[in-house]
PDB file of N, CA and C in Angstrom:
ATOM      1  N   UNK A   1    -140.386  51.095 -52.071  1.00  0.00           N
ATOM      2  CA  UNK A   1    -139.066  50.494 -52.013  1.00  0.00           C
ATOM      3  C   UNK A   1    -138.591  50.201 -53.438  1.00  0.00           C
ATOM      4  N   UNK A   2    -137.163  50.512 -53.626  1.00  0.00           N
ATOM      5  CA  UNK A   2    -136.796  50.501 -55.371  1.00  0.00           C
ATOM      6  C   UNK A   2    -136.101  48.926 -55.418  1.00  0.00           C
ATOM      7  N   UNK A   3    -136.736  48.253 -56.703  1.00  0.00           N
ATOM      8  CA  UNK A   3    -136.337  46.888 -57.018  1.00  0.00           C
ATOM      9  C   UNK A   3    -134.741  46.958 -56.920  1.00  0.00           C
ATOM     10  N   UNK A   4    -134.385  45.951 -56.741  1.00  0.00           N
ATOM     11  CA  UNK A   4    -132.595  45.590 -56.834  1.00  0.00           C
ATOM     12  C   UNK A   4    -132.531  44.403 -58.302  1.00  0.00           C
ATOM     13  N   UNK A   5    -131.651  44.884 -59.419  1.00  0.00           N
ATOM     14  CA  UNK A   5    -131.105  44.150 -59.911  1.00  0.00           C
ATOM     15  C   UNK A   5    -130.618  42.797 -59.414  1.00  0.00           C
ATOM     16  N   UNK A   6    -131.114  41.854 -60.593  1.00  0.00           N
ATOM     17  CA  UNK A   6    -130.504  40.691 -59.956  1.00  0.00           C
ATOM     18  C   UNK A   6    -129.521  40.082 -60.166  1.00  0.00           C
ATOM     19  N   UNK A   7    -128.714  39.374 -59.424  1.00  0.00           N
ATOM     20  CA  UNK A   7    -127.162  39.326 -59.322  1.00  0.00           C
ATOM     21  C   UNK A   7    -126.503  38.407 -60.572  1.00  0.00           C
ATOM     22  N   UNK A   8    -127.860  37.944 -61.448  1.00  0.00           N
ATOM     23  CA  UNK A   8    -127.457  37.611 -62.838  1.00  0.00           C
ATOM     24  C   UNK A   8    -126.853  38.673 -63.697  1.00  0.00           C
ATOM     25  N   UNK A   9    -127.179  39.944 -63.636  1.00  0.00           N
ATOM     26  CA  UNK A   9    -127.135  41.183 -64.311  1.00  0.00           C
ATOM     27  C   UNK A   9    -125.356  41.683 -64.441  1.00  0.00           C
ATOM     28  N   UNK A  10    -124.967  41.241 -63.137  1.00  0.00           N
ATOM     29  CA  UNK A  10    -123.573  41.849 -62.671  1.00  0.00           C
ATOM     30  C   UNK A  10    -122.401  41.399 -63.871  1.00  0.00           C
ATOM     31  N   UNK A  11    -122.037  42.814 -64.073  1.00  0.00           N
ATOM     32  CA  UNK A  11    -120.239  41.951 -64.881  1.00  0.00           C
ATOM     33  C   UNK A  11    -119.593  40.988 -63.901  1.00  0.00           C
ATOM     34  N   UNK A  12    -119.040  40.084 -65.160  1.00  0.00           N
ATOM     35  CA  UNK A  12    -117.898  39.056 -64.372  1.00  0.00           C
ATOM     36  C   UNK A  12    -116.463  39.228 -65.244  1.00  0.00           C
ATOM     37  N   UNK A  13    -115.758  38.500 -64.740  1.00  0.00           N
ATOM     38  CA  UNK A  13    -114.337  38.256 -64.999  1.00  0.00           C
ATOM     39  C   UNK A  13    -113.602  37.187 -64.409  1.00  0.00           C
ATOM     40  N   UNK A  14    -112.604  36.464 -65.043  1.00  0.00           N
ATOM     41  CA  UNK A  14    -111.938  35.548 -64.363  1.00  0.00           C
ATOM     42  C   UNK A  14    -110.635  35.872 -63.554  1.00  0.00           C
ATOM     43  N   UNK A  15    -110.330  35.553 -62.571  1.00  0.00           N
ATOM     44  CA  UNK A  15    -109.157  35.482 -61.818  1.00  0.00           C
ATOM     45  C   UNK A  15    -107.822  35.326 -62.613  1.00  0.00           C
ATOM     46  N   UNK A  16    -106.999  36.327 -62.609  1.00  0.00           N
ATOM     47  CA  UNK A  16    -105.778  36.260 -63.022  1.00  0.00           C
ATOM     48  C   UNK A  16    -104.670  34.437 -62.422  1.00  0.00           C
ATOM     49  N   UNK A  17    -105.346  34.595 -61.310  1.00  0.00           N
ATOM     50  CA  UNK A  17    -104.421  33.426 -60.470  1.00  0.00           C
ATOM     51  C   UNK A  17    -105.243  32.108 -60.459  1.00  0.00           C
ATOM     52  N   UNK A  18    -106.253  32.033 -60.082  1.00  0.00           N
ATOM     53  CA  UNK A  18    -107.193  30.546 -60.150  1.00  0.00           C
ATOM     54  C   UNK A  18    -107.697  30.533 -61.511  1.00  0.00           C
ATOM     55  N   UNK A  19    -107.871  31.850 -62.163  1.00  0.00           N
ATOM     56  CA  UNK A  19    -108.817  31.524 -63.721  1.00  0.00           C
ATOM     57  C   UNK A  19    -110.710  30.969 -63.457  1.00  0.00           C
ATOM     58  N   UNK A  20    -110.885  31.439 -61.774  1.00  0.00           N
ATOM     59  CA  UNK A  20    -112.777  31.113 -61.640  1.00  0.00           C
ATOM     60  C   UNK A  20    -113.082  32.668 -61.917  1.00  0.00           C
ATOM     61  N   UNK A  21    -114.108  32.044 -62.384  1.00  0.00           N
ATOM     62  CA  UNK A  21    -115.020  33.608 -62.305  1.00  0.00           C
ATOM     63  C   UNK A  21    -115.643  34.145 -61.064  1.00  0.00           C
ATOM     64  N   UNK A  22    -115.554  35.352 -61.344  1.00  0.00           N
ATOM     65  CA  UNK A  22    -116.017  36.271 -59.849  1.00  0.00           C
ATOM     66  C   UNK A  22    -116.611  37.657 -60.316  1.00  0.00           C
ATOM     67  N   UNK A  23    -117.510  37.859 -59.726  1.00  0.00           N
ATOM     68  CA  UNK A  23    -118.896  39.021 -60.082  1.00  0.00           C
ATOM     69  C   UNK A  23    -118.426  40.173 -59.530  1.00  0.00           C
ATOM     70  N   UNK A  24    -119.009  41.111 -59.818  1.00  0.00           N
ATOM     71  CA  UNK A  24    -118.882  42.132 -59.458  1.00  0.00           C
ATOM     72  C   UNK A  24    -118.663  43.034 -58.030  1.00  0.00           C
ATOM     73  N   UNK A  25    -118.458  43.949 -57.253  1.00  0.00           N
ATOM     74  CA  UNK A  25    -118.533  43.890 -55.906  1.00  0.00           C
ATOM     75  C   UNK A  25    -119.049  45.576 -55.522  1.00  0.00           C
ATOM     76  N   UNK A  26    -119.915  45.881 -54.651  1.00  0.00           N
ATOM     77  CA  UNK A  26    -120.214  46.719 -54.462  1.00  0.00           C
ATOM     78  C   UNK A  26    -118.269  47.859 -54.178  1.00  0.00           C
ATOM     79  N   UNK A  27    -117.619  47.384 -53.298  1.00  0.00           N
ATOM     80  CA  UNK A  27    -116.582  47.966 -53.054  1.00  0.00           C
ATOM     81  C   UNK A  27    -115.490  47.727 -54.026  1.00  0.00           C
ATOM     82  N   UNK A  28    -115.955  47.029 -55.429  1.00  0.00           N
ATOM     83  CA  UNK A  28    -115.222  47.630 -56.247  1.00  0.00           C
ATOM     84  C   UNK A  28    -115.207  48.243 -57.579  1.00  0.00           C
ATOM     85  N   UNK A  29    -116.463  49.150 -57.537  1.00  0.00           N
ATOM     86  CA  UNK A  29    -117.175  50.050 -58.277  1.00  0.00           C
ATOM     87  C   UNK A  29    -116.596  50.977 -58.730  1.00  0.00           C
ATOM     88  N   UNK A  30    -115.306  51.975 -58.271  1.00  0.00           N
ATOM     89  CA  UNK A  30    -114.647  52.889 -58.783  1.00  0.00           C
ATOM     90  C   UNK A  30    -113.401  52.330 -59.302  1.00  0.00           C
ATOM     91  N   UNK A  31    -113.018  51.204 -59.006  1.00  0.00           N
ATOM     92  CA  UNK A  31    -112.067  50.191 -59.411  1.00  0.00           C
ATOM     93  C   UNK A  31    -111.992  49.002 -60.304  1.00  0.00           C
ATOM     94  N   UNK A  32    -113.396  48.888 -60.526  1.00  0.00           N
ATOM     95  CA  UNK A  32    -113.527  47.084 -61.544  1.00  0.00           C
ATOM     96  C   UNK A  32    -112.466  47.607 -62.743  1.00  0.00           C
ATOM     97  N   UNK A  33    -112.023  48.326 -63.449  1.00  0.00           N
ATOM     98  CA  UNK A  33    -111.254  47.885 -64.741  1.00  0.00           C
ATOM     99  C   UNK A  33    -110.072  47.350 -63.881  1.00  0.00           C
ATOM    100  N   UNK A  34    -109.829  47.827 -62.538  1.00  0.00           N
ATOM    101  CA  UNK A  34    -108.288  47.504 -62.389  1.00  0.00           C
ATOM    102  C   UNK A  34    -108.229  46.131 -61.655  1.00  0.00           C
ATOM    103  N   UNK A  35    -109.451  45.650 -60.987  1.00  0.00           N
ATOM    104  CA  UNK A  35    -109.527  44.006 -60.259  1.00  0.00           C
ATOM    105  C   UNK A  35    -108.906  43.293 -60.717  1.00  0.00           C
ATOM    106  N   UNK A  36    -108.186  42.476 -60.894  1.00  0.00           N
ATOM    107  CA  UNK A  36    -107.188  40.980 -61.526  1.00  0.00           C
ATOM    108  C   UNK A  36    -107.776  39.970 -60.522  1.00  0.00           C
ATOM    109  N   UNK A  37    -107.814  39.811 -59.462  1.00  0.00           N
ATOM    110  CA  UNK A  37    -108.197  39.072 -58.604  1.00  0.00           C
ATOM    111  C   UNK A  37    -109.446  39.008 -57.756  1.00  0.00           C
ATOM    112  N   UNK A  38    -109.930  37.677 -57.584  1.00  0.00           N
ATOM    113  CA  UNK A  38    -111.167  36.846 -57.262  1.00  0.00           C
ATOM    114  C   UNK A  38    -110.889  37.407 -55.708  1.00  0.00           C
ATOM    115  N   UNK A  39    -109.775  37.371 -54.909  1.00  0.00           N
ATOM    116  CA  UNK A  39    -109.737  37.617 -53.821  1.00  0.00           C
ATOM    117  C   UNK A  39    -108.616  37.901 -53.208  1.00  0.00           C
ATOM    118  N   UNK A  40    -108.741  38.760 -51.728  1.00  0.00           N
ATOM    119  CA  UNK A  40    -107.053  39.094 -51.047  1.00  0.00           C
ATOM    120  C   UNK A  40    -105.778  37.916 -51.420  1.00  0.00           C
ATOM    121  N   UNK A  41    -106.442  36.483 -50.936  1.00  0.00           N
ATOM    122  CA  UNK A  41    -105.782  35.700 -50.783  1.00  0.00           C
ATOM    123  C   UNK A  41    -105.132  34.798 -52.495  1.00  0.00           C
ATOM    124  N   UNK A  42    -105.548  34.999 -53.435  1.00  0.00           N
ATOM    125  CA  UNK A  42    -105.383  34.869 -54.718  1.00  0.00           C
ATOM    126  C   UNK A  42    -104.176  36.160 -55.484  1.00  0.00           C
ATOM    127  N   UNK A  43    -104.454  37.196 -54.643  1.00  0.00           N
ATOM    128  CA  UNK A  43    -103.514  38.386 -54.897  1.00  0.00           C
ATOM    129  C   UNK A  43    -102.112  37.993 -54.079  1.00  0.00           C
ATOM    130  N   UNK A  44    -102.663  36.999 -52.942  1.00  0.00           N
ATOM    131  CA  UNK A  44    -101.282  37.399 -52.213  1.00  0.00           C
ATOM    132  C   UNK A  44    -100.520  36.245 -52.534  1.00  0.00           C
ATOM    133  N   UNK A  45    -101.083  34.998 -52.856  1.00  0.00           N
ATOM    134  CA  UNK A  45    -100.596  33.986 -53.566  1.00  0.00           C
ATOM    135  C   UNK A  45     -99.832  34.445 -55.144  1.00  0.00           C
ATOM    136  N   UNK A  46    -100.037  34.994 -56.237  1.00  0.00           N
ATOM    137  CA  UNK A  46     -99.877  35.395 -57.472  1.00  0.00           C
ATOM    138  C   UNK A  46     -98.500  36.229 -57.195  1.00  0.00           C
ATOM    139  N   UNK A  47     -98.266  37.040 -55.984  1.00  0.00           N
ATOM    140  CA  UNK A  47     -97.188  37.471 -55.920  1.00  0.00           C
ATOM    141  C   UNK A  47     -95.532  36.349 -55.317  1.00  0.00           C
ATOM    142  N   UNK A  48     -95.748  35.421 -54.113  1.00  0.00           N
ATOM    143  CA  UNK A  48     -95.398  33.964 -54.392  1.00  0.00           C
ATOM    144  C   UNK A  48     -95.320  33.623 -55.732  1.00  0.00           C
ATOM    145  N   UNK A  49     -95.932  33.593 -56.440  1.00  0.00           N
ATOM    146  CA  UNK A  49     -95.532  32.593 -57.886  1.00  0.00           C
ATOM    147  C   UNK A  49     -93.901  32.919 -58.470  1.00  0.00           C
ATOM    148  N   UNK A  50     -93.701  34.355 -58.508  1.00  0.00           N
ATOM    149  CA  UNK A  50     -93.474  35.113 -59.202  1.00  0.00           C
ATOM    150  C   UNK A  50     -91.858  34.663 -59.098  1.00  0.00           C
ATOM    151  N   UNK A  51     -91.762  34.036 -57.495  1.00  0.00           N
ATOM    152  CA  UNK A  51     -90.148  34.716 -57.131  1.00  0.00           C
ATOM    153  C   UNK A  51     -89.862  33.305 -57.374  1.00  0.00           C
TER     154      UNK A  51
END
């Protein structure tokens, strides 16, 4: 069985909208340069701000 990296290892980044940090995500591996957001609901809030 092959060891798994441990989840210390993972890039982070902060949230465009809250400013917390949030790790890496298996489903967003072909996408991390373009992530801005910690989560759906932080994306859907940030667009609210705006208007």
């Amino acid at each position: 069985m092959a060891r798994q990296n441990p989840k210390t290892k993972l890039p982070t980044k902060s949230c465009v909208t809250c400013g917390r940090p949030f790790t890496w995500r298996r489903k967003w591996a072909r996408d991390w340069d373009n992530v801005r957001h910690c989560s759906e609901r932080c994306r859907r809030n940030r667009a609210s701000k705006r208007q």
